[in-house]
Protein backbone atom coordinates (compact mmCIF):
# COMPACT_ATOMS: atom_id res chain seq x y z
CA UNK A 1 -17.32 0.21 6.48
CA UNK A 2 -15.57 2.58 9.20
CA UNK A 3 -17.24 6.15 9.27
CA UNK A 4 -14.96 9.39 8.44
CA UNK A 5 -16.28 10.80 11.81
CA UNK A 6 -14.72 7.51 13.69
CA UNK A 7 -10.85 8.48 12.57
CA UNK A 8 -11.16 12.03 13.62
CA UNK A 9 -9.85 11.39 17.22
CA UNK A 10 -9.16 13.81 20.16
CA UNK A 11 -5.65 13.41 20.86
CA UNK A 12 -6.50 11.22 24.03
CA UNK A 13 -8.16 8.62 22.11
CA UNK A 14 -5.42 9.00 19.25
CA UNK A 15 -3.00 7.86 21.73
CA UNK A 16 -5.00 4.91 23.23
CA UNK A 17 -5.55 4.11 19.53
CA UNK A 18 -1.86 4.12 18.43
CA UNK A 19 -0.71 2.52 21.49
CA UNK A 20 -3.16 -0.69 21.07
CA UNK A 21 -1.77 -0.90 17.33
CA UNK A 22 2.12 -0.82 18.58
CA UNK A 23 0.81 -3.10 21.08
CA UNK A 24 0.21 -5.37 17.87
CA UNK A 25 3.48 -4.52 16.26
CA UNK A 26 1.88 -2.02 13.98
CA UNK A 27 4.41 0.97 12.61
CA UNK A 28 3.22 4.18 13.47
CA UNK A 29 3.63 6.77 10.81
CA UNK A 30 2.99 10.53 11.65
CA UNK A 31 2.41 13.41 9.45
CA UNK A 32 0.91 16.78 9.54
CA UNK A 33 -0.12 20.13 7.25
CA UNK A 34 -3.15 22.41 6.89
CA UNK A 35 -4.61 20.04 3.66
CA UNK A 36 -6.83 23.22 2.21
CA UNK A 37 -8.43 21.83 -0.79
CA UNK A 38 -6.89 18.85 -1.29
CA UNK A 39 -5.30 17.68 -4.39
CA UNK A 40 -3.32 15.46 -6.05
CA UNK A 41 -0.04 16.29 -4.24
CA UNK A 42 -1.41 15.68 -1.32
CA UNK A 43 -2.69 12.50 -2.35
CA UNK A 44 0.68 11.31 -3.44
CA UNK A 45 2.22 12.31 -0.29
CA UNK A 46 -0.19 11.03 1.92
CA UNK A 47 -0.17 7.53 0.46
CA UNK A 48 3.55 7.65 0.16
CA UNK A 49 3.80 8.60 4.03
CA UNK A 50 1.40 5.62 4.70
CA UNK A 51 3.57 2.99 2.84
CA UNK A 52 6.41 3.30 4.73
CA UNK A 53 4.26 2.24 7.88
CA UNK A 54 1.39 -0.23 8.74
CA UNK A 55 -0.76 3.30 10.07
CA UNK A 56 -1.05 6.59 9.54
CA UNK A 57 -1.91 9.72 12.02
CA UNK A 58 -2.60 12.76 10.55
CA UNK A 59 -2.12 15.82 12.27
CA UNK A 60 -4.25 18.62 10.53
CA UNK A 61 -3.98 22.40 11.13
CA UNK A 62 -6.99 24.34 13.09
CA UNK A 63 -8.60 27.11 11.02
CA UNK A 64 -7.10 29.28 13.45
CA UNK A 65 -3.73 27.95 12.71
CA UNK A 66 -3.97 27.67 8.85
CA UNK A 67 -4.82 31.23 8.95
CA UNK A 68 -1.44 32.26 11.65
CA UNK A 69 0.37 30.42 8.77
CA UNK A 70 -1.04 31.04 5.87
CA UNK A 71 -2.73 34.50 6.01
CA UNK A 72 -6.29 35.88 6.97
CA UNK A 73 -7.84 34.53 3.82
CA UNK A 74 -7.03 30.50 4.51
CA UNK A 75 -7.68 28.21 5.51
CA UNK A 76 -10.44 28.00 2.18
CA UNK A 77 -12.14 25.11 3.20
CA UNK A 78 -12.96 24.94 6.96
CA UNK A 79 -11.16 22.29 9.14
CA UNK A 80 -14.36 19.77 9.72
CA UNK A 81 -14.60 19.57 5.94
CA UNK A 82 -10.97 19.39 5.74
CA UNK A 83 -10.94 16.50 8.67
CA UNK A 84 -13.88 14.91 6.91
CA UNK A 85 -11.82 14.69 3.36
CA UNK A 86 -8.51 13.28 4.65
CA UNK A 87 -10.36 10.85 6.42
CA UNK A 88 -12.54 9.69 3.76
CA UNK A 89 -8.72 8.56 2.11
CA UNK A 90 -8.17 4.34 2.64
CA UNK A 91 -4.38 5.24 3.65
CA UNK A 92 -5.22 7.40 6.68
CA UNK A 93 -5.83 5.69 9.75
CA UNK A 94 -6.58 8.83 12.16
CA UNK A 95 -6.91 12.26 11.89
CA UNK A 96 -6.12 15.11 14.97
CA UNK A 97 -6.58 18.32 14.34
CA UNK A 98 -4.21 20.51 16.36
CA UNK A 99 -4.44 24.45 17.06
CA UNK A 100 -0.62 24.70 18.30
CA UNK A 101 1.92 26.55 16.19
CA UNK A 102 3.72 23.17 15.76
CA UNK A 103 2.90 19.57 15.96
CA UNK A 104 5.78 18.51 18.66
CA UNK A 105 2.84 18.08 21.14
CA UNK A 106 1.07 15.59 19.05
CA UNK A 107 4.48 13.86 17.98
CA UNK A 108 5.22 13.37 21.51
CA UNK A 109 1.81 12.21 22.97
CA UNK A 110 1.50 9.26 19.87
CA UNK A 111 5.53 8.87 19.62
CA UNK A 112 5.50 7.74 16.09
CA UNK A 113 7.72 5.40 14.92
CA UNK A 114 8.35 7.50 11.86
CA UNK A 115 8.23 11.04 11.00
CA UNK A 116 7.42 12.03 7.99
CA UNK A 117 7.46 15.59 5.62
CA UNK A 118 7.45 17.08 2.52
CA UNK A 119 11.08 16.81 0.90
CA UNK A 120 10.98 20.77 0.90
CA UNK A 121 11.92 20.14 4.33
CA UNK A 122 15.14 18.35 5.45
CA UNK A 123 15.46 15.96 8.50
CA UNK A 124 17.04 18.89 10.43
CA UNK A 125 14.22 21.41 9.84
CA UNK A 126 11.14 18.65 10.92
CA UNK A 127 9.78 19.55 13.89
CA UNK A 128 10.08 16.54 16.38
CA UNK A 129 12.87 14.59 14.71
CA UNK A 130 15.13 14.96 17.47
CA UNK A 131 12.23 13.33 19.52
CA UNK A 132 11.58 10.45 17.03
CA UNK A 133 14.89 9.59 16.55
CA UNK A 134 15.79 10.07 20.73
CA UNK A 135 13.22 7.22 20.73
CA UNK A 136 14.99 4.84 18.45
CA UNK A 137 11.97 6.00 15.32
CA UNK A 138 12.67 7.01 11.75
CA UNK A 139 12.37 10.31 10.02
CA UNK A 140 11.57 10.18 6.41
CA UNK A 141 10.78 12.72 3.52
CA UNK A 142 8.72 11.87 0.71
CA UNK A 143 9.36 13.55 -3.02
CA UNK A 144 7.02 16.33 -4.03
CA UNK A 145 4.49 16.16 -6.76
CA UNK A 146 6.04 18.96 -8.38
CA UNK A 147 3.35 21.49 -9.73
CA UNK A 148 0.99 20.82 -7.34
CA UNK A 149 0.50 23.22 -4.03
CA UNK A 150 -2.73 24.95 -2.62
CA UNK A 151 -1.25 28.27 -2.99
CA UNK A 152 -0.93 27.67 -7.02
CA UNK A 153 -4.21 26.30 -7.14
CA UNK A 154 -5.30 29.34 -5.25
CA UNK A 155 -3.77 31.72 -7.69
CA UNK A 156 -4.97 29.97 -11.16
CA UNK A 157 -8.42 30.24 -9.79
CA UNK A 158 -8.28 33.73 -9.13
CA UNK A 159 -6.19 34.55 -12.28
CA UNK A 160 -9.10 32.72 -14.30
CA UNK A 161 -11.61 35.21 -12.94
């Protein structure tokens, strides 16, 4: 059984990683997000991201970051935890946590070959399309679980209090 701990990479070994698998004709599939308490949305996605692909890398948010994006009160569960969850799931393959405002510096250190987001985004808006695509690689979005989101989750808890 592969430890969590073992697919949270630096982005260094990430790249070694990924390259060995393309090596083996392995599709690459990259994805990213802040994952704060994760939940069945994320699930869905995740998996869905995975299928189109023989691997997964998941780019996951800093707490620093979370919090730039998402205000001074998130990230609610702290990124080792969060690193440590995502991993735990069979359908990622590596996780990388990242502390820049975007992921283009991940997406072009592992050059995926596909992108994938949310379908609240559209292939214009991903960050490092233009770079996947450039590089003959795919950019896909994946349909929402609609009703699910951290933020909603957030706000039922603290409405129930």
């Amino acid at each position: 059984m592969i430890s969590t701990e073992t697919k949270i990479m630096r982005l260094d070994e990430a790249v070694t990683q990924v390259q060995d698998w393309q090596r083996a004709g392995q599709k690459i599939v990259f994805t990213n997000g802040c994952f704060d308490i994760v939940h069945l949305g994320h699930i869905d996605y995740l998996e869905k991201a995975r299928a189109t692909g023989d691997r997964l890398v998941l780019g996951l948010n800093t707490d620093s970051s979370v919090s730039s994006l998402k205000g001074p009160q998130r990230p609610v569960v702290n990124e080792h935890a969060r690193a440590r969850l995502v991993a735990a799931l069979s359908f990622v393959d590596t996780v990388i946590l990242f502390d820049d405002p975007t992921p283009l510096r991940l997406i072009e250190a592992i050059k995926p070959d596909i992108l994938v987001k949310g379908d609240d985004y559209s292939v214009e808006t991903i960050v490092g399309a233009d770079f996947v695509l450039s590089n003959g690689g795919e950019v896909k979005t994946i349909p929402l679980v609609q009703g699910y989101s951290t933020t909603s989750l957030i706000k039922k808890i603290k409405e129930s209090y």
